[in-house]
C-alpha atoms as a PDB file:
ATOM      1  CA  UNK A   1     107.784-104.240 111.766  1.00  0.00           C
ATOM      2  CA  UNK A   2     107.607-107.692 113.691  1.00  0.00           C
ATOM      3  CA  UNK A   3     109.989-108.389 116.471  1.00  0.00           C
ATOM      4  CA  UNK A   4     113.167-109.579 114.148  1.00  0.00           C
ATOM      5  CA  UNK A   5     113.061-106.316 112.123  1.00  0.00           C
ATOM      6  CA  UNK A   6     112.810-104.368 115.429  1.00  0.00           C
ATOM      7  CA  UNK A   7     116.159-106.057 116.614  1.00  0.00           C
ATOM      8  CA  UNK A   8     117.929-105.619 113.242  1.00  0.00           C
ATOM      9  CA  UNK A   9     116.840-101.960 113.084  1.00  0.00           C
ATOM     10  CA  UNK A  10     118.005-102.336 117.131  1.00  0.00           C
ATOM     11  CA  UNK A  11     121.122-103.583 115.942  1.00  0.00           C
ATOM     12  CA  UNK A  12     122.375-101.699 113.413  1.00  0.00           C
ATOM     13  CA  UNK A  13     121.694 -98.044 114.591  1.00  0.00           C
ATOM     14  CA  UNK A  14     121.949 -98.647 118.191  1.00  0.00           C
ATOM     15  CA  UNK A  15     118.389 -97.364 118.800  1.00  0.00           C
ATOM     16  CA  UNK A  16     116.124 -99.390 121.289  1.00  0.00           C
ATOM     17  CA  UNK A  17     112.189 -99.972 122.132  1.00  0.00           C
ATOM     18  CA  UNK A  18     112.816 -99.997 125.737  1.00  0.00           C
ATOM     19  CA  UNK A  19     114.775 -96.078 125.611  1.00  0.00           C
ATOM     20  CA  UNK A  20     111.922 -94.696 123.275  1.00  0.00           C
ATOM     21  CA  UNK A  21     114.380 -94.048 120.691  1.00  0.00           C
ATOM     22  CA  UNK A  22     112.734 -96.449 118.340  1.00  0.00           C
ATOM     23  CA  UNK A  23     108.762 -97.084 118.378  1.00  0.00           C
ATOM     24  CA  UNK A  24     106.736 -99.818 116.823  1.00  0.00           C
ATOM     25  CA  UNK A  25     103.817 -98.924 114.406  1.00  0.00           C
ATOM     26  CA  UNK A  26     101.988-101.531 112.756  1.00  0.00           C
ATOM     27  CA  UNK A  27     100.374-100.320 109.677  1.00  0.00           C
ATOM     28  CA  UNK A  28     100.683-103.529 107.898  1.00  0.00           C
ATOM     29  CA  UNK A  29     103.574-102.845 105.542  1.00  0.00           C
ATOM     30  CA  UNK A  30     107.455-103.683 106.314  1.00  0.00           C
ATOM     31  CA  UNK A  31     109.093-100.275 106.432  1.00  0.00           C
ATOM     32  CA  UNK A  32     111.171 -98.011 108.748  1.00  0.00           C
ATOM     33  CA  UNK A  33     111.578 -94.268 108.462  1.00  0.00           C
ATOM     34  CA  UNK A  34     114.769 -92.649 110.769  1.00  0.00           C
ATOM     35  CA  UNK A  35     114.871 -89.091 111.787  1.00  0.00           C
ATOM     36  CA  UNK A  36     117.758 -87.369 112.616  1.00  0.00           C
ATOM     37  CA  UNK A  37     116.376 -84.791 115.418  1.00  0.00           C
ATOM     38  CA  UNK A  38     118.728 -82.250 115.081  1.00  0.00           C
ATOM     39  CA  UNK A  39     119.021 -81.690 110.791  1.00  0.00           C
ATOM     40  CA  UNK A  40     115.274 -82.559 110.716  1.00  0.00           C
ATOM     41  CA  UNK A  41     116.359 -85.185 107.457  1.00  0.00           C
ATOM     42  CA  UNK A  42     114.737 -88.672 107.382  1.00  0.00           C
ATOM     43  CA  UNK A  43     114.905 -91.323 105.348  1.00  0.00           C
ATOM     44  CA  UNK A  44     112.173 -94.075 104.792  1.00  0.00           C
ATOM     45  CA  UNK A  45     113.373 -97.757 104.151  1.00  0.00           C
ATOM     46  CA  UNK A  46     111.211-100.468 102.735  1.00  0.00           C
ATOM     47  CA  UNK A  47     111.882-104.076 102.550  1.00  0.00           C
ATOM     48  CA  UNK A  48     111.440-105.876  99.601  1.00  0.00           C
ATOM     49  CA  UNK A  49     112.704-109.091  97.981  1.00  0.00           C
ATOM     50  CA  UNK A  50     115.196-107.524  95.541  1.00  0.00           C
ATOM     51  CA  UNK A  51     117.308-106.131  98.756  1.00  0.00           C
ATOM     52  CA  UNK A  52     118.372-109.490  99.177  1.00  0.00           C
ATOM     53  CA  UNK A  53     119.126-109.955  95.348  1.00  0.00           C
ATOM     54  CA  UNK A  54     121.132-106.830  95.843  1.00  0.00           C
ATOM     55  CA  UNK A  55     122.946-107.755  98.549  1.00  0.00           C
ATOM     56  CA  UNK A  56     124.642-110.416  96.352  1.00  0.00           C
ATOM     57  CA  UNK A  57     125.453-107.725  93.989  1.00  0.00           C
ATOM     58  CA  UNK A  58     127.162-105.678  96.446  1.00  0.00           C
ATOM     59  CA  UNK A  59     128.930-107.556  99.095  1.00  0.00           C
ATOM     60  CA  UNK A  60     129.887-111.003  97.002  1.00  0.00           C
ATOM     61  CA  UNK A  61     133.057-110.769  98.916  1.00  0.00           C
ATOM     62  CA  UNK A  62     131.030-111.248 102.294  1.00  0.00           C
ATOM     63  CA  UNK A  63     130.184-115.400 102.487  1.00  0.00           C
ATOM     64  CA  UNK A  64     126.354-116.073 103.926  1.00  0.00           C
ATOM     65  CA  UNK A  65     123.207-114.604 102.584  1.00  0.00           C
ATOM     66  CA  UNK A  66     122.443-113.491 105.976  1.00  0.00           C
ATOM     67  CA  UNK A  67     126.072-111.865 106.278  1.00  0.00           C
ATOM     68  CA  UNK A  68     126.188-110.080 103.320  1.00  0.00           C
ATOM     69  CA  UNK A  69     122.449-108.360 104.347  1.00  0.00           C
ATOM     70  CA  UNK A  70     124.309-107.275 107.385  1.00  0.00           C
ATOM     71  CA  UNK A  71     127.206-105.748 106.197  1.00  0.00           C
ATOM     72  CA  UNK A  72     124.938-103.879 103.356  1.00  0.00           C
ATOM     73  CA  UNK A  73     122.638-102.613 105.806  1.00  0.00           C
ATOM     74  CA  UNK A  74     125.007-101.672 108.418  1.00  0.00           C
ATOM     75  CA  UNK A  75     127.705-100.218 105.213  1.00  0.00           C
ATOM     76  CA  UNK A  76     124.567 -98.045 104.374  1.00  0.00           C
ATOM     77  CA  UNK A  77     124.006 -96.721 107.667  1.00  0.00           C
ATOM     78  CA  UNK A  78     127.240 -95.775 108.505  1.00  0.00           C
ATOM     79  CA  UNK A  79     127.639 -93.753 105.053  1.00  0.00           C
ATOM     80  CA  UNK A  80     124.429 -91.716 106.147  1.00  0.00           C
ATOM     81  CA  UNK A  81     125.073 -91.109 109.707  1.00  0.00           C
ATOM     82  CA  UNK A  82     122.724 -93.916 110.935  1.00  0.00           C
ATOM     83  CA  UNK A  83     125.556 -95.891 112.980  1.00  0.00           C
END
């Protein structure tokens, strides 16, 4: 995850670096897996190039590429307790 990923992941879940509620780990592939500590569920996310095709396909009303990303991603978090 390189340092823009970190702050979108940051962003959108409200998890940080600096409180050790998010940690890096480079293993050379774009992905993030959350853990909720108390259910013991997780979910592993991985970035590829048809999330952004999606996005288009299910925001449209939400103008900007970048926009609509955000509103998916943080949509999708809130509807699985990540927000």
């Amino acid at each position: 995850m390189d340092r823009c990923t970190a702050d979108a992941v940051a962003y959108v879940t409200g998890v940080k670096l600096g409180r050790r509620s998010l940690k890096f780990m480079d293993h050379g592939i774009m992905a993030a897996t959350f853990l909720n500590l108390e259910t013991g569920s997780s979910y592993r996310i991985l970035s590829t190039e048809e999330s952004r095709e999606l996005s288009d396909i299910y925001a449209p009303e939400v103008s900007g590429k970048g926009e609509r990303q955000i509103s998916l991603y943080r949509a999708w978090g809130f509807m699985h307790g990540l927000s």
